[in-house]
Structures are given as structure tokens and as C-alpha cells.
N, C-alpha and C. Protein backbone atom coordinates (compact mmCIF):
# COMPACT_ATOMS: atom_id res chain seq x y z
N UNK A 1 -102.81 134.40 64.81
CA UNK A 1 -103.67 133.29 64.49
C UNK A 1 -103.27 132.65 63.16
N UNK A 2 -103.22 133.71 62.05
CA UNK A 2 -102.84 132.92 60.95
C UNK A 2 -101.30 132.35 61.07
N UNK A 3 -100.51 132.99 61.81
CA UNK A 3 -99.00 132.17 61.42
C UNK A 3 -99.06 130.74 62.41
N UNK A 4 -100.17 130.22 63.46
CA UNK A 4 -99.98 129.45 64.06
C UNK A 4 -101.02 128.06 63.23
N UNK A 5 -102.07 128.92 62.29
CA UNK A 5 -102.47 128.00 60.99
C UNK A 5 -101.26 127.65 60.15
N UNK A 6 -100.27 128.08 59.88
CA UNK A 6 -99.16 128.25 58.92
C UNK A 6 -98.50 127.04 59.92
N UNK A 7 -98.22 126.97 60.96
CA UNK A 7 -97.18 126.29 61.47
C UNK A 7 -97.93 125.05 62.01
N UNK A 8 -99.16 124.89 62.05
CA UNK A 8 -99.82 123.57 61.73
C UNK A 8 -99.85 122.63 60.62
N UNK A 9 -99.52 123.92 59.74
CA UNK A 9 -100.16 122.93 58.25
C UNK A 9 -98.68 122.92 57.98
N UNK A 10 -97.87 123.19 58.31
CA UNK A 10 -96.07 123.09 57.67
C UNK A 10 -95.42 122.01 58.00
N UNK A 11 -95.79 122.26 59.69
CA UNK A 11 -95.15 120.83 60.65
C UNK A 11 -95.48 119.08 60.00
N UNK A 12 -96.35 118.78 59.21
CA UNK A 12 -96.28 117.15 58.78
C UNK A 12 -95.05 117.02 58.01
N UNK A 13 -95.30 118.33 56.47
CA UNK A 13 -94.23 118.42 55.49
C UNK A 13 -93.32 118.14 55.73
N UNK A 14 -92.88 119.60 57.02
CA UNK A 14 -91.03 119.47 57.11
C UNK A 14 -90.63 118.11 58.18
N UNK A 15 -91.81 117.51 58.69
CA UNK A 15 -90.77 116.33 59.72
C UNK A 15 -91.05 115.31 58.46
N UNK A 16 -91.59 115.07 57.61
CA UNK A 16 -91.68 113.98 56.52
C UNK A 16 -90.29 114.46 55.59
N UNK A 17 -90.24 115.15 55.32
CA UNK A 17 -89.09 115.97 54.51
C UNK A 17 -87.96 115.62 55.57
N UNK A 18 -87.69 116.24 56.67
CA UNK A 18 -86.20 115.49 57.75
C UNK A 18 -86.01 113.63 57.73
N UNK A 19 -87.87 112.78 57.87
CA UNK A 19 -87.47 111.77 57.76
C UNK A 19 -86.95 110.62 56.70
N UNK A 20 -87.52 111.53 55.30
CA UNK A 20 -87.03 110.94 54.34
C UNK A 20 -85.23 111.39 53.71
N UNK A 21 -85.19 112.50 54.10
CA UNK A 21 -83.71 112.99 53.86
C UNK A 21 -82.76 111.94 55.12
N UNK A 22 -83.06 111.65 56.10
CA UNK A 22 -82.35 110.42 57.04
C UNK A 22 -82.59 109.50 56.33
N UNK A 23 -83.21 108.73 55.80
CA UNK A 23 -83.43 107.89 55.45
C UNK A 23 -82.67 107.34 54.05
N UNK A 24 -82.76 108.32 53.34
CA UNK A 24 -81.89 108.18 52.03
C UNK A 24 -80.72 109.39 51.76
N UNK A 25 -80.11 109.08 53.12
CA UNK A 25 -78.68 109.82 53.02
C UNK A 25 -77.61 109.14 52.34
N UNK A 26 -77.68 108.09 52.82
CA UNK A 26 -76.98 106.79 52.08
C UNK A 26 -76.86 107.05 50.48
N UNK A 27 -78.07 107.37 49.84
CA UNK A 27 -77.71 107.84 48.23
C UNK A 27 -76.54 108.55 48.11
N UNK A 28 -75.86 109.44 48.32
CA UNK A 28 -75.33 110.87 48.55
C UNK A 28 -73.70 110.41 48.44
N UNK A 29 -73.61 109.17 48.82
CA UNK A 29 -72.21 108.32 49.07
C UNK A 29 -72.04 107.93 47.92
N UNK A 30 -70.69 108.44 47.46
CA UNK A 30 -70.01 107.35 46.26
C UNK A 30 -70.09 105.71 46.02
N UNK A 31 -70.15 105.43 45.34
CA UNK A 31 -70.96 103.87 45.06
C UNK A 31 -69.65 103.15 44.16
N UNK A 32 -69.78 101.91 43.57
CA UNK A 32 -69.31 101.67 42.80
C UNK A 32 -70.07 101.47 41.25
N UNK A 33 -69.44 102.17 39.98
CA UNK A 33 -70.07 102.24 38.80
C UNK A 33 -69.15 101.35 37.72
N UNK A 34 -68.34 100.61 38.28
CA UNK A 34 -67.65 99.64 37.64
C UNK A 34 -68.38 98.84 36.40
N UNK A 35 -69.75 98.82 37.02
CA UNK A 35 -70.29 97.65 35.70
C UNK A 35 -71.18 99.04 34.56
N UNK A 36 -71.00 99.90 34.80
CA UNK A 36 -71.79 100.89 33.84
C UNK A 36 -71.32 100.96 32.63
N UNK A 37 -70.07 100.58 32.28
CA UNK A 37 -69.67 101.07 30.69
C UNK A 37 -69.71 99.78 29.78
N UNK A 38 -69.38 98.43 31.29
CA UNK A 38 -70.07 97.03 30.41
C UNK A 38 -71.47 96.86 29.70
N UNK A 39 -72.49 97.83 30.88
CA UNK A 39 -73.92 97.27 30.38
C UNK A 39 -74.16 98.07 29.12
N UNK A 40 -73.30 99.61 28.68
CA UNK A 40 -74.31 100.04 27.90
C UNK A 40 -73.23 99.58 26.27
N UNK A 41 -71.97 99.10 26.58
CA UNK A 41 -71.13 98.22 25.43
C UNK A 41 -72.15 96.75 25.07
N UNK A 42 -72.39 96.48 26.55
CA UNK A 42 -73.22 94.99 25.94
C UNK A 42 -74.70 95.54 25.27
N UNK A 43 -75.28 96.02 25.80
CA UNK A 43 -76.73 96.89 25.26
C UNK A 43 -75.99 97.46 24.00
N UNK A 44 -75.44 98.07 23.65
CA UNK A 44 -75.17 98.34 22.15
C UNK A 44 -74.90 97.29 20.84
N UNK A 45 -74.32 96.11 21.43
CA UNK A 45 -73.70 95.59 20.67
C UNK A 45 -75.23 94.15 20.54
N UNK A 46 -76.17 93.90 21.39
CA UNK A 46 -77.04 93.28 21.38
C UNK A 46 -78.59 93.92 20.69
N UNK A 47 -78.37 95.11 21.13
CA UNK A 47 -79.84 96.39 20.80
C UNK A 47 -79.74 96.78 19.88
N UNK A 48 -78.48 97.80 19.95
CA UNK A 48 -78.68 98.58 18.81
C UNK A 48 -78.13 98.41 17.69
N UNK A 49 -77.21 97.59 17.53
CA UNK A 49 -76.78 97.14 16.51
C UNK A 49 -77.39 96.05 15.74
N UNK A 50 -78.26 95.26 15.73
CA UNK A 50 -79.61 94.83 15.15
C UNK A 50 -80.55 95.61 14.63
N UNK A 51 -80.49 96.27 15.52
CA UNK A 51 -81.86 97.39 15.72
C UNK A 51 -81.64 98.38 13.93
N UNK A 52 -80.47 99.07 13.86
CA UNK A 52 -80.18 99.40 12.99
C UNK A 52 -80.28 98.02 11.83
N UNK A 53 -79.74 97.58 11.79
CA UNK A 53 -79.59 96.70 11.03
C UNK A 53 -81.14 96.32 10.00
N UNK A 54 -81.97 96.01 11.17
CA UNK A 54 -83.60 95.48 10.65
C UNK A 54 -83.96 96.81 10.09
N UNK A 55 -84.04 97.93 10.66
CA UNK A 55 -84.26 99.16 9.65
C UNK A 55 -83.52 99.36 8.67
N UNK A 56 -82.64 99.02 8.44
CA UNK A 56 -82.18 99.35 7.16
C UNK A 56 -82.13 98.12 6.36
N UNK A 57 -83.03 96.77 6.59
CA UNK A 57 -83.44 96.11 5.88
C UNK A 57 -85.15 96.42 5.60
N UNK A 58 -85.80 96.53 6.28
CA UNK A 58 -87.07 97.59 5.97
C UNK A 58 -86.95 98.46 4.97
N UNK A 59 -86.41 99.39 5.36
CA UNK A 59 -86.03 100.77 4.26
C UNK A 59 -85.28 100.22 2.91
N UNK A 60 -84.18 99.07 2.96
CA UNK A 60 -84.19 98.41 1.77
C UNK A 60 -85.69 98.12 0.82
N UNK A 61 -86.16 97.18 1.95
CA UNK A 61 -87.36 96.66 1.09
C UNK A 61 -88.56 97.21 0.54
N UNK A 62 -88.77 98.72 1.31
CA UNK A 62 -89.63 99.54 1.02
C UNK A 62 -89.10 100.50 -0.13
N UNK A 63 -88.19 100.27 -0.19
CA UNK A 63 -87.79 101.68 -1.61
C UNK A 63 -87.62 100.27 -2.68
N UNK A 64 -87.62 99.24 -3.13
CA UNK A 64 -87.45 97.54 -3.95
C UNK A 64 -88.67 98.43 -4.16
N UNK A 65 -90.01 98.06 -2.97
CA UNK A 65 -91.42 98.08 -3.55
C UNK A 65 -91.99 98.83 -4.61
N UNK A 66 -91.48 100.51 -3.91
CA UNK A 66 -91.99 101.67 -4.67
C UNK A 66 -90.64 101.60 -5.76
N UNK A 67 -89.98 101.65 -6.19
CA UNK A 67 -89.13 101.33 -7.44
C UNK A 67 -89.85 100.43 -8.73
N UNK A 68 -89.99 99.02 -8.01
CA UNK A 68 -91.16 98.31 -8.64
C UNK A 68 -92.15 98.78 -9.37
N UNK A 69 -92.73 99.50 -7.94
CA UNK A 69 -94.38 100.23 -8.63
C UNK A 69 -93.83 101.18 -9.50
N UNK A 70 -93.11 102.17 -9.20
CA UNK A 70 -92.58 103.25 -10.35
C UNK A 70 -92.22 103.04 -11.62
N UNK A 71 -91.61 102.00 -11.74
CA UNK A 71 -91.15 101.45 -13.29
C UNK A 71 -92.31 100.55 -14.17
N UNK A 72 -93.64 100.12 -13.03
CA UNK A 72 -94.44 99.90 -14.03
C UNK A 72 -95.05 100.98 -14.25
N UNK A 73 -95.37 101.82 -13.76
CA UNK A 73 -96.47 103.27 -13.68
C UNK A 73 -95.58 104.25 -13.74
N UNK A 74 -94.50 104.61 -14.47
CA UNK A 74 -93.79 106.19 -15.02
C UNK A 74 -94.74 106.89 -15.10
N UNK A 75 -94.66 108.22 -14.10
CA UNK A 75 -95.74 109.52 -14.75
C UNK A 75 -95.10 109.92 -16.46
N UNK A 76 -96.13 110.52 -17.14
CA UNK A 76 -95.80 110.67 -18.76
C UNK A 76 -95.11 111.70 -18.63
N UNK A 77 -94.31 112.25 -19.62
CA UNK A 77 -93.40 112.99 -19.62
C UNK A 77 -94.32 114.33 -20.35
N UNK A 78 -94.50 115.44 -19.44
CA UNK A 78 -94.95 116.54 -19.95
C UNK A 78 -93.90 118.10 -20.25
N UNK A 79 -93.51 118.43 -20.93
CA UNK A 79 -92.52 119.63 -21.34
C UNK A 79 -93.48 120.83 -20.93
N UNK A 80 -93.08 120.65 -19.90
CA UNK A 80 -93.33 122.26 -19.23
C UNK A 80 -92.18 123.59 -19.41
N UNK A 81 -92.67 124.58 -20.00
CA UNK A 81 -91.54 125.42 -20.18
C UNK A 81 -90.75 126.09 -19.01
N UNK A 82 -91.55 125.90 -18.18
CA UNK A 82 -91.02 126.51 -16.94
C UNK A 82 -89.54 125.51 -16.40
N UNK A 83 -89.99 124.68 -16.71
CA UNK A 83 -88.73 123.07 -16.20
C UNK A 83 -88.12 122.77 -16.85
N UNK A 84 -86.60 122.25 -16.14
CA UNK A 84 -85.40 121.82 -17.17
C UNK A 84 -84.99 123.25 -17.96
N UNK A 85 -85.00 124.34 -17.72
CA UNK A 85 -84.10 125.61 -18.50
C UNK A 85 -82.72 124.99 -18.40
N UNK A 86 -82.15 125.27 -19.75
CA UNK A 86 -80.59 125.50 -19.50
C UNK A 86 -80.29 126.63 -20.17
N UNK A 87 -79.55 127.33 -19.58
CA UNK A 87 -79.51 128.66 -20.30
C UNK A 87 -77.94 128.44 -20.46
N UNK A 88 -77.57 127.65 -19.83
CA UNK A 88 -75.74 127.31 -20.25
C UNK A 88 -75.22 125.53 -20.04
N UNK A 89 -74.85 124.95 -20.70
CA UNK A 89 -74.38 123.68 -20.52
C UNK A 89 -73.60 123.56 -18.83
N UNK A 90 -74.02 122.43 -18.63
CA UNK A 90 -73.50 121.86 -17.15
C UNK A 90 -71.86 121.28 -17.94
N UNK A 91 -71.11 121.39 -17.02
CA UNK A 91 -69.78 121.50 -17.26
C UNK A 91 -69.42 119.97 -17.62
N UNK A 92 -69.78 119.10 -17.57
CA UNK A 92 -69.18 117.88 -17.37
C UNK A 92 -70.17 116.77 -18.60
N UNK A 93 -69.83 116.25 -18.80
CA UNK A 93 -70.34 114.90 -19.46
C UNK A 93 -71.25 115.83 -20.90
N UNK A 94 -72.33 115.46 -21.68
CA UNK A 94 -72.56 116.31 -22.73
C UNK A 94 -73.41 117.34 -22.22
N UNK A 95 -73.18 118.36 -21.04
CA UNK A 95 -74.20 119.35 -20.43
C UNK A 95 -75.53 119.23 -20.66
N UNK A 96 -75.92 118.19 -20.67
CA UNK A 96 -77.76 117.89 -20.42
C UNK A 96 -78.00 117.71 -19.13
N UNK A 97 -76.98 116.41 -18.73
CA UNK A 97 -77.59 115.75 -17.57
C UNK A 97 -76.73 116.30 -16.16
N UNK A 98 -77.25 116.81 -15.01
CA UNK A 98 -76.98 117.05 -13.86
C UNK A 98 -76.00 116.19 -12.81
N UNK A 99 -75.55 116.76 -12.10
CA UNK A 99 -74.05 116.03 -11.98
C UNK A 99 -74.75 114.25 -11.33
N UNK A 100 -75.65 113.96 -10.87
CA UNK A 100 -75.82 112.84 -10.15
C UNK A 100 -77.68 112.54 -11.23
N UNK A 101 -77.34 112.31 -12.45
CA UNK A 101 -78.60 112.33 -13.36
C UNK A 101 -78.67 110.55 -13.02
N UNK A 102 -80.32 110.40 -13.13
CA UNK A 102 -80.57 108.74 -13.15
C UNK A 102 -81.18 108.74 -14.06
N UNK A 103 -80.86 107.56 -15.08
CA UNK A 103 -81.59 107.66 -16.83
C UNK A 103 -83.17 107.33 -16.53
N UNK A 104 -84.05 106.83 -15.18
CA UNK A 104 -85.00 106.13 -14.99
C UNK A 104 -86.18 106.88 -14.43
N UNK A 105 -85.61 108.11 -13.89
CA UNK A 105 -86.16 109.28 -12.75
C UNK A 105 -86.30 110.72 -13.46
N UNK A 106 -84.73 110.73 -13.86
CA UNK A 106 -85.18 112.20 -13.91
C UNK A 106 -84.53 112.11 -15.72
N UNK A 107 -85.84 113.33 -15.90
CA UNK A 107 -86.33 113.37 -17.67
C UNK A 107 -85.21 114.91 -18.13
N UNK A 108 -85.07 114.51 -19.25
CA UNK A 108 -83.93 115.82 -19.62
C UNK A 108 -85.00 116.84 -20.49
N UNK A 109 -84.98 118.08 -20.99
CA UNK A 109 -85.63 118.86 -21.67
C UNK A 109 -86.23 117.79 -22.78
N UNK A 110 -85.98 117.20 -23.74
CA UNK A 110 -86.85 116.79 -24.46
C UNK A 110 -87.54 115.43 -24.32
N UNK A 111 -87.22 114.87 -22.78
CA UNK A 111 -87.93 113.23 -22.29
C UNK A 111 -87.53 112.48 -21.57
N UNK A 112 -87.88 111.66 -21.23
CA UNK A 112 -86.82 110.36 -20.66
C UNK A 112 -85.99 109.41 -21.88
N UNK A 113 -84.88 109.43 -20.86
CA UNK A 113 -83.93 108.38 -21.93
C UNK A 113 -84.23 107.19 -22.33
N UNK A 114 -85.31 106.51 -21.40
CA UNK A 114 -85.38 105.31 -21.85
C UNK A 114 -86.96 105.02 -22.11
């Protein structure tokens, strides 16, 4: 009884399953992909290469802003002993400043430079 419930409720599936596999056998056949390496050269050169472009005019203009704001509003310079140790000169230039130092950002043991 139950395997002839089983083979009621199976039989729509598998003849929907045979008629759609006839049906889209045709997929399965080699095609031609000739225009595939045009569309995604033309899509690159129209998309994404703008695309980049406007973001990294954004990200220009958003670090202008906060630069702006930063140089009117410098946090004050507090000498924390914990920060800025040198316990030996940095090798290069008069061993204060760190190999990539910005006179505007970053403060040496006794302040900012400017």
C-alpha cells in the first residue's frame, strides 16, 4: 500500500523532470561565445573604468574635507609618557622623526613642529 502511495506521488515529478530535460536538451550543445570577451572588454572600459575613477574622486574630496577640518581643530598636544619613547635614535635624518613623519599629524616627544 505504501509503495503504491510512493509511486503516485513520484509519477507527476519524474514525467515533469523527463519533459523538461527534452525540452532543454538543446542547452547541452556547444554554442557560439565569440561575442563574450567583446562584452566584458566593452563593459570594462565603459563601467568600470569610470566607476573607479568617480571613487577616487570622492575619496579625493572627502580626505580635502577632513584635512580642512583637522588643520582648523588640531587636537592639543599632550606628553604622555607612555608615547613617543625613544630609547635609541631612528637611523636616518636627525632620529626624531619616523621614516614617513608628516610635520602636520604626527607630534615628536616634545610637540608639533608647527
Amino acid at each position: 500500500m505504501a509503495s503504491r502511495a510512493l509511486t503516485l506521488l513520484r509519477r507527476p515529478f519524474s514525467t515533469s523532470l523527463r519533459r523538461s530535460a527534452a525540452d532543454y536538451g538543446q542547452a547541452a550543445q556547444a554554442g557560439d561565445h565569440a561575442g563574450g570577451a567583446k562584452t566584458w572588454k566593452v563593459l570594462s572600459f565603459i563601467v568600470a573604468i569610470p566607476g573607479v575613477a568617480i571613487c577616487m574622486v570622492n575619496a579625493y574630496l572627502a580626505e580635502k574635507e577632513h584635512m580642512d577640518h583637522y588643520m582648523e581643530h588640531r587636537p592639543e598636544f599632550v606628553p604622555y609618557p607612555h608615547l613617543r619613547i625613544r630609547t635609541k635614535p631612528f637611523p636616518w635624518g636627525d632620529g626624531q622623526k619616523s621614516l614617513f613623519h608628516n610635520k602636520t599629524t604626527n607630534a615628536l616627544p616634545e610637540g608639533y613642529e608647527e
